[in-house]
Protein backbone atom coordinates (compact mmCIF):
# COMPACT_ATOMS: atom_id res chain seq x y z
CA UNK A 1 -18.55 -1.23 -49.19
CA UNK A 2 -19.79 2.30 -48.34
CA UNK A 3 -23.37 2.79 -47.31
CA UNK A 4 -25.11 5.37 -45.21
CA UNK A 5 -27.63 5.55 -42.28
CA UNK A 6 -30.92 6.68 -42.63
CA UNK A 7 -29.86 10.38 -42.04
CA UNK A 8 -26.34 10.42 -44.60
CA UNK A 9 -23.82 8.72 -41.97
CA UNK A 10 -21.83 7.79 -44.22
CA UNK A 11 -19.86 4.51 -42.81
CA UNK A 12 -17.51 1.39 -44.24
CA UNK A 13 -18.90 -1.61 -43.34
CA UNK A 14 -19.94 -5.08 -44.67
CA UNK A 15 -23.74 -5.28 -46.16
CA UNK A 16 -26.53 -5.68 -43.77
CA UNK A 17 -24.28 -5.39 -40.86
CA UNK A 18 -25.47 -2.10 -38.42
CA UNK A 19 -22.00 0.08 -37.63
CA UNK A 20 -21.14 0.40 -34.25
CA UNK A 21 -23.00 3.45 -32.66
CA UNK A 22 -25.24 4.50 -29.61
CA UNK A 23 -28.28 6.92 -30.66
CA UNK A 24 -29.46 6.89 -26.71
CA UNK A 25 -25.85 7.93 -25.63
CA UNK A 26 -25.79 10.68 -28.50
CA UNK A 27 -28.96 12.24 -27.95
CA UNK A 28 -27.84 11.90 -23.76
CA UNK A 29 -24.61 14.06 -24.50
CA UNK A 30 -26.70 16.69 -26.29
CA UNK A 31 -29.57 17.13 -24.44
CA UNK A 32 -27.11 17.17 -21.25
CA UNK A 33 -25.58 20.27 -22.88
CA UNK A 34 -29.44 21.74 -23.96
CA UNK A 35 -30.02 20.97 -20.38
CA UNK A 36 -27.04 22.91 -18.85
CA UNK A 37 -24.95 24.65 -21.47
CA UNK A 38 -21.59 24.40 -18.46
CA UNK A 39 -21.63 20.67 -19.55
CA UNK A 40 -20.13 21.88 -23.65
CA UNK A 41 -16.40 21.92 -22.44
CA UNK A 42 -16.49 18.63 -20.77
CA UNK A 43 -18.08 16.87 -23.81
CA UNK A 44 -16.37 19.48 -26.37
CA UNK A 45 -12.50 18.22 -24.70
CA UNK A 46 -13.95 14.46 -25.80
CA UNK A 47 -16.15 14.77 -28.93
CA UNK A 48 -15.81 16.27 -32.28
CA UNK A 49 -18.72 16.63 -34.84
CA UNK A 50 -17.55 13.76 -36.71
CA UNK A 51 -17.73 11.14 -33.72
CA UNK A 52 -21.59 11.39 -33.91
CA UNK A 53 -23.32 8.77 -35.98
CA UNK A 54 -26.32 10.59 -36.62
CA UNK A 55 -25.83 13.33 -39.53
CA UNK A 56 -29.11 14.88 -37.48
CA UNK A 57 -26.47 14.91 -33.95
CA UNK A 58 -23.57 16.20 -35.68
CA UNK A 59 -25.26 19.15 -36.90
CA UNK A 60 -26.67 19.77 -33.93
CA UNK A 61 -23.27 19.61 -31.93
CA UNK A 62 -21.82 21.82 -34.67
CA UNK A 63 -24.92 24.76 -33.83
CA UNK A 64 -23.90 24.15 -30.20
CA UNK A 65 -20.52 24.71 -30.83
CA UNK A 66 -20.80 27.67 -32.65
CA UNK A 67 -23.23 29.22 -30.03
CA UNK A 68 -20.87 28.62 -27.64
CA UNK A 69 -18.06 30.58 -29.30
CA UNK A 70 -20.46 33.08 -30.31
CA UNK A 71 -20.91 33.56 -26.40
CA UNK A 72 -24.85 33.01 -27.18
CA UNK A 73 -26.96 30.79 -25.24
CA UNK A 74 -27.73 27.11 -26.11
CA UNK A 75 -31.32 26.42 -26.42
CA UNK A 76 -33.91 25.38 -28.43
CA UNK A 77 -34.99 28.27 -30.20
CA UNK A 78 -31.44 29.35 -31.05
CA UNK A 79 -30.32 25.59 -32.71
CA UNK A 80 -33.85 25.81 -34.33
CA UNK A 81 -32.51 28.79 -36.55
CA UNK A 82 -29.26 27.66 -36.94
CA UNK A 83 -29.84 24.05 -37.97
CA UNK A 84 -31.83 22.97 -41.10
CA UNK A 85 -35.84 22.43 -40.89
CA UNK A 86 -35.57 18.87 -41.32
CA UNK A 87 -33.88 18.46 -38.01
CA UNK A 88 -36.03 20.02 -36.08
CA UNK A 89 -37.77 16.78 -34.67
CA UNK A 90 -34.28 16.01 -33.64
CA UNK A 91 -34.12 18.96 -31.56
CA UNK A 92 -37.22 18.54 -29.71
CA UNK A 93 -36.51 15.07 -28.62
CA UNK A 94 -32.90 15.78 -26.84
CA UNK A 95 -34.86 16.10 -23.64
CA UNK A 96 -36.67 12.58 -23.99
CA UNK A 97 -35.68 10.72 -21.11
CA UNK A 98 -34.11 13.94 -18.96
CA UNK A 99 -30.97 13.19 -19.21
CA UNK A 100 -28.28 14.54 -16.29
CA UNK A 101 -26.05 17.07 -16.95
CA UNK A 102 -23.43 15.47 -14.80
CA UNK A 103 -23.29 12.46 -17.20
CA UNK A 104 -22.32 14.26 -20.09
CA UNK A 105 -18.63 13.24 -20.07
CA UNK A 106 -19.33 9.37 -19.45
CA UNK A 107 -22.15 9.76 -22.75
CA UNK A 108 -19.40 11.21 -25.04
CA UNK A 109 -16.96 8.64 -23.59
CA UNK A 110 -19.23 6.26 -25.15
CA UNK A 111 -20.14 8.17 -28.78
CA UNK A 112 -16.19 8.46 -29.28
CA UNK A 113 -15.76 4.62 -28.29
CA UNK A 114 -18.25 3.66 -30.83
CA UNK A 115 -16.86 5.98 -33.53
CA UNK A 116 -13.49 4.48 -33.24
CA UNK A 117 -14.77 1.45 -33.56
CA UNK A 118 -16.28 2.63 -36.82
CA UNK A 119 -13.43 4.14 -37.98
CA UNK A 120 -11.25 1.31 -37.44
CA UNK A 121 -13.86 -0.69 -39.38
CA UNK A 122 -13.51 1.53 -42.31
CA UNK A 123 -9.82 1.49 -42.07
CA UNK A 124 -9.38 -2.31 -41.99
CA UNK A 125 -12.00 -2.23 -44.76
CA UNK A 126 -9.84 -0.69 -47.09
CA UNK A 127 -6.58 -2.29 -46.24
CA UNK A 128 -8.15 -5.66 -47.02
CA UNK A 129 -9.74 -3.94 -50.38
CA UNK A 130 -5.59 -3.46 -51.33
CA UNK A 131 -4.48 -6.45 -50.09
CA UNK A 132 -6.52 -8.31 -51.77
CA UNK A 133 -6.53 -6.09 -55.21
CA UNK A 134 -2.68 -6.80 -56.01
CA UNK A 135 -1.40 -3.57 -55.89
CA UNK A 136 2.02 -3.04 -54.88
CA UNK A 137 3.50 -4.15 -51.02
CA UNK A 138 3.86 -0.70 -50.59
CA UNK A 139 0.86 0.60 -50.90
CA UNK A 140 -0.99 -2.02 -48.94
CA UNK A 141 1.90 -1.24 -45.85
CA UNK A 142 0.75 2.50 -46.06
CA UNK A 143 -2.96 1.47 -46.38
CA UNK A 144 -2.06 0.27 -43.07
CA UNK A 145 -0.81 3.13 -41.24
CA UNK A 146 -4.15 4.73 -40.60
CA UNK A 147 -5.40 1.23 -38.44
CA UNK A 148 -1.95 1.67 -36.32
CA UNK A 149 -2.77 5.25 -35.54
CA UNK A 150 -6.33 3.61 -34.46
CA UNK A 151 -4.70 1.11 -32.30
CA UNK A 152 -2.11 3.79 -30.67
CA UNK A 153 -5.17 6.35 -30.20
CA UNK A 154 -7.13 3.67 -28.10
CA UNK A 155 -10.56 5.57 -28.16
CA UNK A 156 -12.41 3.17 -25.32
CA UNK A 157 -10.96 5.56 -22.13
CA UNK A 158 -14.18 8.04 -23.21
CA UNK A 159 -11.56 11.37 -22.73
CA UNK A 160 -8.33 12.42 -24.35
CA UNK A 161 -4.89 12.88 -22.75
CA UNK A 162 -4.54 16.64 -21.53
CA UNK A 163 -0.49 16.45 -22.17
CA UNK A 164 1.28 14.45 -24.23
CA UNK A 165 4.89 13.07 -23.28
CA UNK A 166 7.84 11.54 -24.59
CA UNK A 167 8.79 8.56 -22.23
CA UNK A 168 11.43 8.34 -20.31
CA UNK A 169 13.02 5.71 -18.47
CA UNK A 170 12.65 4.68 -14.70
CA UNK A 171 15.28 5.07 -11.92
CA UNK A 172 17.16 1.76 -12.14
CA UNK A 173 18.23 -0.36 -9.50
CA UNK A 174 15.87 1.60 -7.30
CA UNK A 175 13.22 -0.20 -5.05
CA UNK A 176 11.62 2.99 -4.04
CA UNK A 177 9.66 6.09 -6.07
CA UNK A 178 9.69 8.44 -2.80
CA UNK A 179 9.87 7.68 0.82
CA UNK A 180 6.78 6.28 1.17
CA UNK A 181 6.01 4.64 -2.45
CA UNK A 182 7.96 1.27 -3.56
CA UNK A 183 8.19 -0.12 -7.38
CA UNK A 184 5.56 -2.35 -8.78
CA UNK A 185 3.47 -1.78 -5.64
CA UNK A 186 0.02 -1.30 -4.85
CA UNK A 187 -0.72 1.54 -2.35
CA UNK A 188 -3.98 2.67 -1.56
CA UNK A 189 -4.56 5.61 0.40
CA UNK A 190 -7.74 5.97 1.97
CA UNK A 191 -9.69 9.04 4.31
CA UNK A 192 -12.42 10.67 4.75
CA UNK A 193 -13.94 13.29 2.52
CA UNK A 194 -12.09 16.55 2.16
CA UNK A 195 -8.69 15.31 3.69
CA UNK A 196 -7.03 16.17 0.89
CA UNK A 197 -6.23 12.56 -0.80
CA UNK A 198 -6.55 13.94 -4.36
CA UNK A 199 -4.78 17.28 -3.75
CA UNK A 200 -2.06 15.25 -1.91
CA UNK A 201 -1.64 12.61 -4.94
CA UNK A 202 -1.24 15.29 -6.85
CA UNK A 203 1.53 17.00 -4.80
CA UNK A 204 3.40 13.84 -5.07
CA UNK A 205 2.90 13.29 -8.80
CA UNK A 206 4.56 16.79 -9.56
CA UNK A 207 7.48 15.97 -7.26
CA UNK A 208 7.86 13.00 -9.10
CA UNK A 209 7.43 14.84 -12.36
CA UNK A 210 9.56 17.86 -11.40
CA UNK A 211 12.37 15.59 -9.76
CA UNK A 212 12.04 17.31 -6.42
CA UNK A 213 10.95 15.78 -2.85
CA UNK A 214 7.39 16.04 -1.99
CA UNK A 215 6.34 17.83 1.03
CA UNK A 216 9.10 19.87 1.39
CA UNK A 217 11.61 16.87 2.02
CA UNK A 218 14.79 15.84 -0.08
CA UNK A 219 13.77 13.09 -2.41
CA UNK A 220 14.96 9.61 -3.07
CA UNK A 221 15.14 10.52 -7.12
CA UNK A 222 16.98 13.63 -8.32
CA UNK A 223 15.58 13.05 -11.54
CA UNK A 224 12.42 13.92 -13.10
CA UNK A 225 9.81 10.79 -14.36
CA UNK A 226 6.47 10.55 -15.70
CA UNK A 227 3.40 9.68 -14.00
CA UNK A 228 -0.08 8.74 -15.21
CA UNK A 229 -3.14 10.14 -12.93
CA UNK A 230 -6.89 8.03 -13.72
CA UNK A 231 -8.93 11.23 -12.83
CA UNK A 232 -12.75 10.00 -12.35
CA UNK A 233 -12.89 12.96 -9.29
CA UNK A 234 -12.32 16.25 -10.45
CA UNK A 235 -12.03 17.24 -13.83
CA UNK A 236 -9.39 19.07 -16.03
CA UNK A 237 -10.06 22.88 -15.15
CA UNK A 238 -9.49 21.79 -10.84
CA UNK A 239 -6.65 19.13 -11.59
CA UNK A 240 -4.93 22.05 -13.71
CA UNK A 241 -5.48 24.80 -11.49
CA UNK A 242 -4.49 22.63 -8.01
CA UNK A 243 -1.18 22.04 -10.47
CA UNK A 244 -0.56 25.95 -10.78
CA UNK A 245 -1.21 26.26 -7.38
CA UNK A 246 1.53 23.16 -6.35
CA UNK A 247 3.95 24.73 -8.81
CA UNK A 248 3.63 28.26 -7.12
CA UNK A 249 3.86 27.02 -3.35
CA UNK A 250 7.11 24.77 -4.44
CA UNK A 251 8.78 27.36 -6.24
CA UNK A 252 8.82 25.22 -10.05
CA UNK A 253 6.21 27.76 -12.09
CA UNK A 254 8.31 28.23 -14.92
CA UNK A 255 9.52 24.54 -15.09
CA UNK A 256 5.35 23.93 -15.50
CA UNK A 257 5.46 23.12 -18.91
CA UNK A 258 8.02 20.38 -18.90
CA UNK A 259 6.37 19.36 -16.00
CA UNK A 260 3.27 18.63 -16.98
CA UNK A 261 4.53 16.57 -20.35
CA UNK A 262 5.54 13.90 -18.00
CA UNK A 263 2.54 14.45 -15.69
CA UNK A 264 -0.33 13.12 -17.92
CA UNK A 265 -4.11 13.10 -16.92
CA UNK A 266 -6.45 11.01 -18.62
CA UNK A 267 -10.36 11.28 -18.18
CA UNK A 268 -11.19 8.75 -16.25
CA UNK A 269 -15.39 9.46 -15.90
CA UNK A 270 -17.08 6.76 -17.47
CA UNK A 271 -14.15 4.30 -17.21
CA UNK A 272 -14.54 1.16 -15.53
CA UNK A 273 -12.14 -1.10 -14.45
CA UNK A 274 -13.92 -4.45 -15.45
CA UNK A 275 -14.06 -3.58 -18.93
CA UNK A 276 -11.83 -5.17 -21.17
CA UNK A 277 -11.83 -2.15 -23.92
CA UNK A 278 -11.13 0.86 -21.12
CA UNK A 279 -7.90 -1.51 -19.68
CA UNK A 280 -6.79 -2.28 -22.64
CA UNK A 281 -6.62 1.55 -23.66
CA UNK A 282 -5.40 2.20 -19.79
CA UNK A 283 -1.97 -0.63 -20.85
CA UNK A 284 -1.53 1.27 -24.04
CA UNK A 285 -1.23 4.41 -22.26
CA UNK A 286 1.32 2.91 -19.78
CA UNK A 287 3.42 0.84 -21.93
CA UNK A 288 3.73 4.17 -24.13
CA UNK A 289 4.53 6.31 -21.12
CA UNK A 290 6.35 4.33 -18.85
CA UNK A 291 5.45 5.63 -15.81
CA UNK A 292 6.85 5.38 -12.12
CA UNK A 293 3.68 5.96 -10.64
CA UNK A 294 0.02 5.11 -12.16
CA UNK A 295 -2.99 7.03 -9.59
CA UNK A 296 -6.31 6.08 -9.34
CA UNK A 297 -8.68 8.54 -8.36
CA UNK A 298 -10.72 7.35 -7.18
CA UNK A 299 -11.58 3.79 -6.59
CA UNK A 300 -15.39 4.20 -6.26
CA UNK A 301 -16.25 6.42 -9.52
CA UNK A 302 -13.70 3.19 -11.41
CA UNK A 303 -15.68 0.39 -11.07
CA UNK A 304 -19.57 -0.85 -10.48
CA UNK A 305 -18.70 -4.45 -8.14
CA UNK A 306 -20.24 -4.30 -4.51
CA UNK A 307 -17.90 -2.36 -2.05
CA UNK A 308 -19.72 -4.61 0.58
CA UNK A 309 -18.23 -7.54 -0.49
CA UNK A 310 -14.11 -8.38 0.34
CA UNK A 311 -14.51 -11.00 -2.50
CA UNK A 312 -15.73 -8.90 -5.56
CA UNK A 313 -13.30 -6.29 -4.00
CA UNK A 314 -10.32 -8.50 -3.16
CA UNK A 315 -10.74 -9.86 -6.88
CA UNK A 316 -10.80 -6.19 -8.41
CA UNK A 317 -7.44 -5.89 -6.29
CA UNK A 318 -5.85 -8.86 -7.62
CA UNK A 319 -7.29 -9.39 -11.16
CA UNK A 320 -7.71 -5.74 -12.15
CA UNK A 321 -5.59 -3.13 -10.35
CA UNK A 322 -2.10 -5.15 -9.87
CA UNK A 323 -1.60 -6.10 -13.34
CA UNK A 324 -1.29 -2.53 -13.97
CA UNK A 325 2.18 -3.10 -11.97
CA UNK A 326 3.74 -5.60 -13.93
CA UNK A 327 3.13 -3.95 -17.46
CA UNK A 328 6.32 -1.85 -16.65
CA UNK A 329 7.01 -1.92 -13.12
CA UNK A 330 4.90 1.09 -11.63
CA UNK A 331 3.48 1.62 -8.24
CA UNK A 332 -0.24 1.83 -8.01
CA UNK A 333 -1.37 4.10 -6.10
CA UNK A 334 -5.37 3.47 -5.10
CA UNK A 335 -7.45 6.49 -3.45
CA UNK A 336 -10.28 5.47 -1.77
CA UNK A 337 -12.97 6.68 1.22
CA UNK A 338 -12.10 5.85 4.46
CA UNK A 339 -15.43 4.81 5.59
CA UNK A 340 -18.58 4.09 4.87
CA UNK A 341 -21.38 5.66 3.90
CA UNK A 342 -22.97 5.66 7.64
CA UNK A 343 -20.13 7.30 9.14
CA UNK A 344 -18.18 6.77 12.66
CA UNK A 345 -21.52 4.91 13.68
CA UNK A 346 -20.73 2.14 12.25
CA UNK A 347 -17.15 1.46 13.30
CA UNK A 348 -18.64 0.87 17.14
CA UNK A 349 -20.91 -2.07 15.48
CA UNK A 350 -17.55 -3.52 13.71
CA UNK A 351 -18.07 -2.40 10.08
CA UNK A 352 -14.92 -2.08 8.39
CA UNK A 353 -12.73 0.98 8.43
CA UNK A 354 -11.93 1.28 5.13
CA UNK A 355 -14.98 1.39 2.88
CA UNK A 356 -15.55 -1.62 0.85
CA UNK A 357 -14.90 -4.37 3.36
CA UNK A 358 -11.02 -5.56 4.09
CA UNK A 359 -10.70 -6.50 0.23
CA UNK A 360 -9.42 -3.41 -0.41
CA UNK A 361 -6.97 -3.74 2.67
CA UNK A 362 -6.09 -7.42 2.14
CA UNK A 363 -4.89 -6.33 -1.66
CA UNK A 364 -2.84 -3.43 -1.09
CA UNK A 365 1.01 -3.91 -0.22
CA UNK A 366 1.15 -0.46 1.62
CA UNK A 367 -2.12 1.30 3.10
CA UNK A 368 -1.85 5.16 4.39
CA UNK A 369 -5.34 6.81 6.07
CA UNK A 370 -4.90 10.16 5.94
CA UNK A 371 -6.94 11.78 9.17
CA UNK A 372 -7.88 15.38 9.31
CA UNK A 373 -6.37 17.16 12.54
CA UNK A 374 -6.93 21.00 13.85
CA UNK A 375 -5.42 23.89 12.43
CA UNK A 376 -5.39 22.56 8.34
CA UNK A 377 -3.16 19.36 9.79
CA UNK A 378 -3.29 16.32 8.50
CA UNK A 379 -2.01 12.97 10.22
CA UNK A 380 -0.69 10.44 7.61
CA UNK A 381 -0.98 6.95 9.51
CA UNK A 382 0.70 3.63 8.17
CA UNK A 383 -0.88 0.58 9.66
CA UNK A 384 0.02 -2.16 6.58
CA UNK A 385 3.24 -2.57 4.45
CA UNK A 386 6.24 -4.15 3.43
CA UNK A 387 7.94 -0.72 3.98
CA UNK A 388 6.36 0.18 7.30
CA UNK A 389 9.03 1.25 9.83
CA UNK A 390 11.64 2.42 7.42
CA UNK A 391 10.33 5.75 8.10
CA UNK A 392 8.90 7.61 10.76
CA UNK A 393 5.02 8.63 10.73
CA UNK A 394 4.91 12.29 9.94
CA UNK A 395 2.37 14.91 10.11
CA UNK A 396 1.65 17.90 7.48
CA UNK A 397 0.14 20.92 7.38
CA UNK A 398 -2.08 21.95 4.56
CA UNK A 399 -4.02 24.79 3.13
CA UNK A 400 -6.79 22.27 2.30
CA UNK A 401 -8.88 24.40 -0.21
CA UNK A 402 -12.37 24.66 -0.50
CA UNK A 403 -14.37 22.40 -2.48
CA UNK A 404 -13.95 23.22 -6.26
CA UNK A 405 -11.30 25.74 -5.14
CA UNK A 406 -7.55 25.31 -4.91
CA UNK A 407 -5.58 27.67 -2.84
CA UNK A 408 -3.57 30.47 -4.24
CA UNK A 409 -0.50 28.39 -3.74
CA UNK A 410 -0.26 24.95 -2.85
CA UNK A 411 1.90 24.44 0.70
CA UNK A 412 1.93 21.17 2.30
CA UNK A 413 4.98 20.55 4.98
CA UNK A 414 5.97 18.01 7.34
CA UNK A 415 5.92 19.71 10.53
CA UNK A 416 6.82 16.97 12.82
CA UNK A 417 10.23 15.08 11.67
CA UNK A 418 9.29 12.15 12.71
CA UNK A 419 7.78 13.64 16.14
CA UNK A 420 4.64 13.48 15.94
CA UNK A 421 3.77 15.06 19.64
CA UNK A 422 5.46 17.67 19.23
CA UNK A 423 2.33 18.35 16.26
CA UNK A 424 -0.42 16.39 17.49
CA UNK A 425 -2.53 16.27 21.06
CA UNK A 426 -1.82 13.31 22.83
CA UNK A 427 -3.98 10.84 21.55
CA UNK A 428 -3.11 11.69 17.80
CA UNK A 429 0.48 10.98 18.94
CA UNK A 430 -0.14 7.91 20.48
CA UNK A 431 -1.79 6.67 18.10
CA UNK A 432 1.23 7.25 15.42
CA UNK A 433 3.42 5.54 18.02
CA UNK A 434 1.30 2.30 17.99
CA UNK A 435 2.09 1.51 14.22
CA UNK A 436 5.42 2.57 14.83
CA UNK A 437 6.15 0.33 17.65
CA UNK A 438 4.52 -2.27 15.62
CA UNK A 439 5.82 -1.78 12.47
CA UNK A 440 8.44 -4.67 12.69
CA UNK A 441 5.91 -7.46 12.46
CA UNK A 442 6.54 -8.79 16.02
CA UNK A 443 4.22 -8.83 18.48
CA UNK A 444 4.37 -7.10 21.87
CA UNK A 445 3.11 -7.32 25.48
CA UNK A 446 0.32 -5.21 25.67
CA UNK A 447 1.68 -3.31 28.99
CA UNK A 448 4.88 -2.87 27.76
CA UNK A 449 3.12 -0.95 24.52
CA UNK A 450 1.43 0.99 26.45
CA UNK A 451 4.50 1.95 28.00
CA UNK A 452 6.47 2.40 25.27
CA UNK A 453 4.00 4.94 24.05
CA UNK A 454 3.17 6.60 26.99
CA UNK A 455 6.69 7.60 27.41
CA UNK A 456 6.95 8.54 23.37
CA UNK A 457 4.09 10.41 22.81
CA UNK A 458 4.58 12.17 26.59
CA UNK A 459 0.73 10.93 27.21
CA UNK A 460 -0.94 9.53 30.46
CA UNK A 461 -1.27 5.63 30.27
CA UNK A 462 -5.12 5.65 30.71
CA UNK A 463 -4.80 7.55 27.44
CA UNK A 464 -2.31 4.95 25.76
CA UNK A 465 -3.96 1.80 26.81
CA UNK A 466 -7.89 4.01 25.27
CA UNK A 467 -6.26 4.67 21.86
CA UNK A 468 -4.95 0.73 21.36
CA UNK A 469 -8.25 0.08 22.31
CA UNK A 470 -9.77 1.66 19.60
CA UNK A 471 -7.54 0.14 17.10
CA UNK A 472 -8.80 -2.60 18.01
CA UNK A 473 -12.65 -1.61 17.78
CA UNK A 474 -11.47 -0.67 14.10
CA UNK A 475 -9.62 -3.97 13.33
CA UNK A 476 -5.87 -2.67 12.98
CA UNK A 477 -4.59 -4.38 15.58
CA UNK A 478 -5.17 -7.52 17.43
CA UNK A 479 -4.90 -8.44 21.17
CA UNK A 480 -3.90 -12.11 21.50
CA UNK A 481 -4.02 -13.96 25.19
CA UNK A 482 -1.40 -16.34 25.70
CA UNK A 483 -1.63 -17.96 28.97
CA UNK A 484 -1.75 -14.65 31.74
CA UNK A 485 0.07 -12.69 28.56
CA UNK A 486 -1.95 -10.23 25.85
CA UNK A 487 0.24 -9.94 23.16
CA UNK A 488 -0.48 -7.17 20.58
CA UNK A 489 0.20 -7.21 17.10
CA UNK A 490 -0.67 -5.63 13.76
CA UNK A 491 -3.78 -7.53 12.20
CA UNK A 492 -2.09 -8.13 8.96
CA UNK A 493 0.75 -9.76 10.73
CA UNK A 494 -1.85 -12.17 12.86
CA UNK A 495 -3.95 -13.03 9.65
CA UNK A 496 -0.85 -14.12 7.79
């Protein structure tokens, strides 16, 4: 049955029963775009005209389009004379409840969730109207075609995928992605603000993609494979242009295209892990792609549970970011602050490290903390995983760009092999040497650590008994007494 909303919507759906729709949301994603007209091509790369329920909204979205290309600004008094009088009232109440600008793309997330759902409506509407007419088998098969292009569309993620891809199978028989990544893991890499985690993930997910090493090394796969980046943190126009910038520094520009089909970024503002709709979109888009290597970026913007507490985390961990691994076997690769929001203060009263209590920790196989050094270095530490040891820690150098702004070419090196005083002061090196002492699982005498790193990191042991101390203040390693004997060991290894 076809009826209309009070405006002309015109909608399939059964009598007396409202179609799904969000007025508050539509009037949001325009009057963010009245507001600041630099919001359009975030809402424009999710909506179309159609998604909007209101006849009143889509005409309006239509004038703002058409301003836009028209390189004319977006304001009342120009949408007044291109829209009819009736909808005037419409205009003047975008502002109603000052919306934020910055919202915009988690608003149209929600318009284009809702008109999917009214499509799909409408489409299993009038497959039911054939089936149950008597026309021929045919028929009511291809009556059916438009609710599988629904179903393979998705429309809960709130953004569209920038690339599409044709998938390609994973490296077989192989237990790791790159040197640092295994299969059907669950990495999270955490650090502070503007070390680079994103633009590093990145690097990594066009090596993948491109079939080269990352960071300048040899890689463990010769052949190119398709990853799936969750972007919540930076937005198509950066993630492309930090991609140009990789491509330049590593010498693969012209292989960009075929690149970035296996290399696909899906909107991820507005998403949220705990809802049902957005993962079930997010398994769709990795049983259809296949990927080696699903990023998250990053884990705050993803989900709305208490970061405070290692249960609500620990259970996001466990119930809603590894399942991702077993629908085909990718690693998971989590980015995530390194502390919290009161800074280094509160590591000296025992808060937690990494932001969000040890849940976070306790759920990932593998955890790296990137730390930012002098002169654009950055120190990649490994204090937790199954694959800690079989490498050595390693330093880089970046250009880290500026906020908003990548680099004119993107060139991040190991600069260490493996030796990381020959990059670091002597306390940065030390500290490497800890983890890698302790990487085997077993515990060791705490003098004979300190030894072992004074003589590897060529530091004084005053400095190499201060820096165990502090991983100890910050809960990576653990000092156990044992008669006359302090033993120390990875915490991880203690607590299990």
């Amino acid at each position: 049955m076809s009826t209309r909303s009070t405006d002309g919507a015109d909608v399939f759906h059964p009598k007396a029963v409202e179609p799904p729709h969000d007025e508050a949301a539509e009037r949001a994603v325009l009057g963010s775009i009245l507001l600041d007209n630099g919001s359009l091509p975030s809402a424009r790369a999710i909506l179309t005209a159609e998604d909007f329920y209101r006849t009143s909204h889509a005409d309006i979205y239509r004038a703002m389009l058409q301003l836009a290309d028209a390189d004319g600004p977006i304001d009342s008094v120009s949408l007044l004379a291109r829209v009819p009088a009736s909808i005037g009232p419409a205009v003047s109440r975008l502002l109603d409840g000052i919306p934020r600008a910055a919202n915009v793309a988690h608003h149209a997330g929600t318009v284009r969730e809702k008109a999917w759902r009214r499509r799909l409506g409408d489409a299993l509407q009038k497959a039911f109207s054939l089936a149950s007419n008597g026309v021929d088998l045919d028929e009511v098969l291809k009556g059916l075609r438009p609710v599988e292009d629904l179903m393979r569309d998705g429309g809960s993620l709130g953004g569209r995928v920038l690339r599409r891809y044709d998938a390609q199978k994973k490296p077989v028989g192989r237990r790791m992605i790159t040197r640092e990544l295994p299969t059907s893991a669950v990495v999270l890499e955490a650090g502070d603000g503007g070390t680079g985690k994103s633009y590093a993930a990145l690097e990594r997910a066009h090596a993948i993609a491109a079939g080269i090493g990352e960071f300048g090394r040899e890689g463990v796969n010769r052949d190119p494979y398709p990853v799936l980046i969750l972007d919540a943190e930076n937005g198509e126009d950066l993630m492309v242009a930090r991609l140009h910038a990789i491509a330049r520094g590593s010498g693969t520009e012209a292989q960009l295209p075929s690149i970035m089909d296996r290399l696909v970024i899906l909107d991820g503002f507005g998403f949220n892990l705990d809802s049902d709709s957005d993962m079930a979109a997010l398994h769709r888009e990795i049983r259809q792609l296949e990927p080696v290597l699903v990023i998250l970026d990053s884990a705050a913007a993803l989900h709305h549970r208490n970061e405070n507490d290692s249960i609500e985390i620990r259970g996001l961990m466990d119930g809603r970011i590894r399942p991702l691994t077993r629908v085909c076997g990718s690693c998971v690769e989590v980015l995530h602050h390194l502390r919290k929001k009161g800074g280094l203060a509160d590591l000296d009263n025992g808060a937690q490290r990494v932001r969000g209590a040890s849940g976070w920790v306790d759920g990932a196989d593998e955890v790296f903390v990137l730390r930012a050094a002098a002169d654009e270095k950055i120190i990649i530490e490994h204090p937790k995983g199954r694959i800690a040891g079989s490498s050595r820690p390693f330093v880089l150098r970046k250009e880290l760009p500026p906020p908003g702004c990548p680099p004119a070419d993107g060139r991040s090196r190991i600069i260490d092999i493996g030796s990381p005083e020959a990059a670091l002061n002597k306390a940065g090196a030390a500290r490497l040497h800890i983890f890698e002492a302790l990487a085997a699982g077993s515990a060791i005498e705490a003098g004979e650590l300190d030894e072992r790193v004074r003589r590897a990191a060529g530091c004084s042991e005053r400095t190499a008994r201060e820096v165990r101390s502090k991983l100890e203040e910050e809960g990576l390693i653990r000092v156990i007494q044992q008669g006359k004997t302090r033993l120390v060991a990875r915490s991880e290894d203690v607590d299990g």
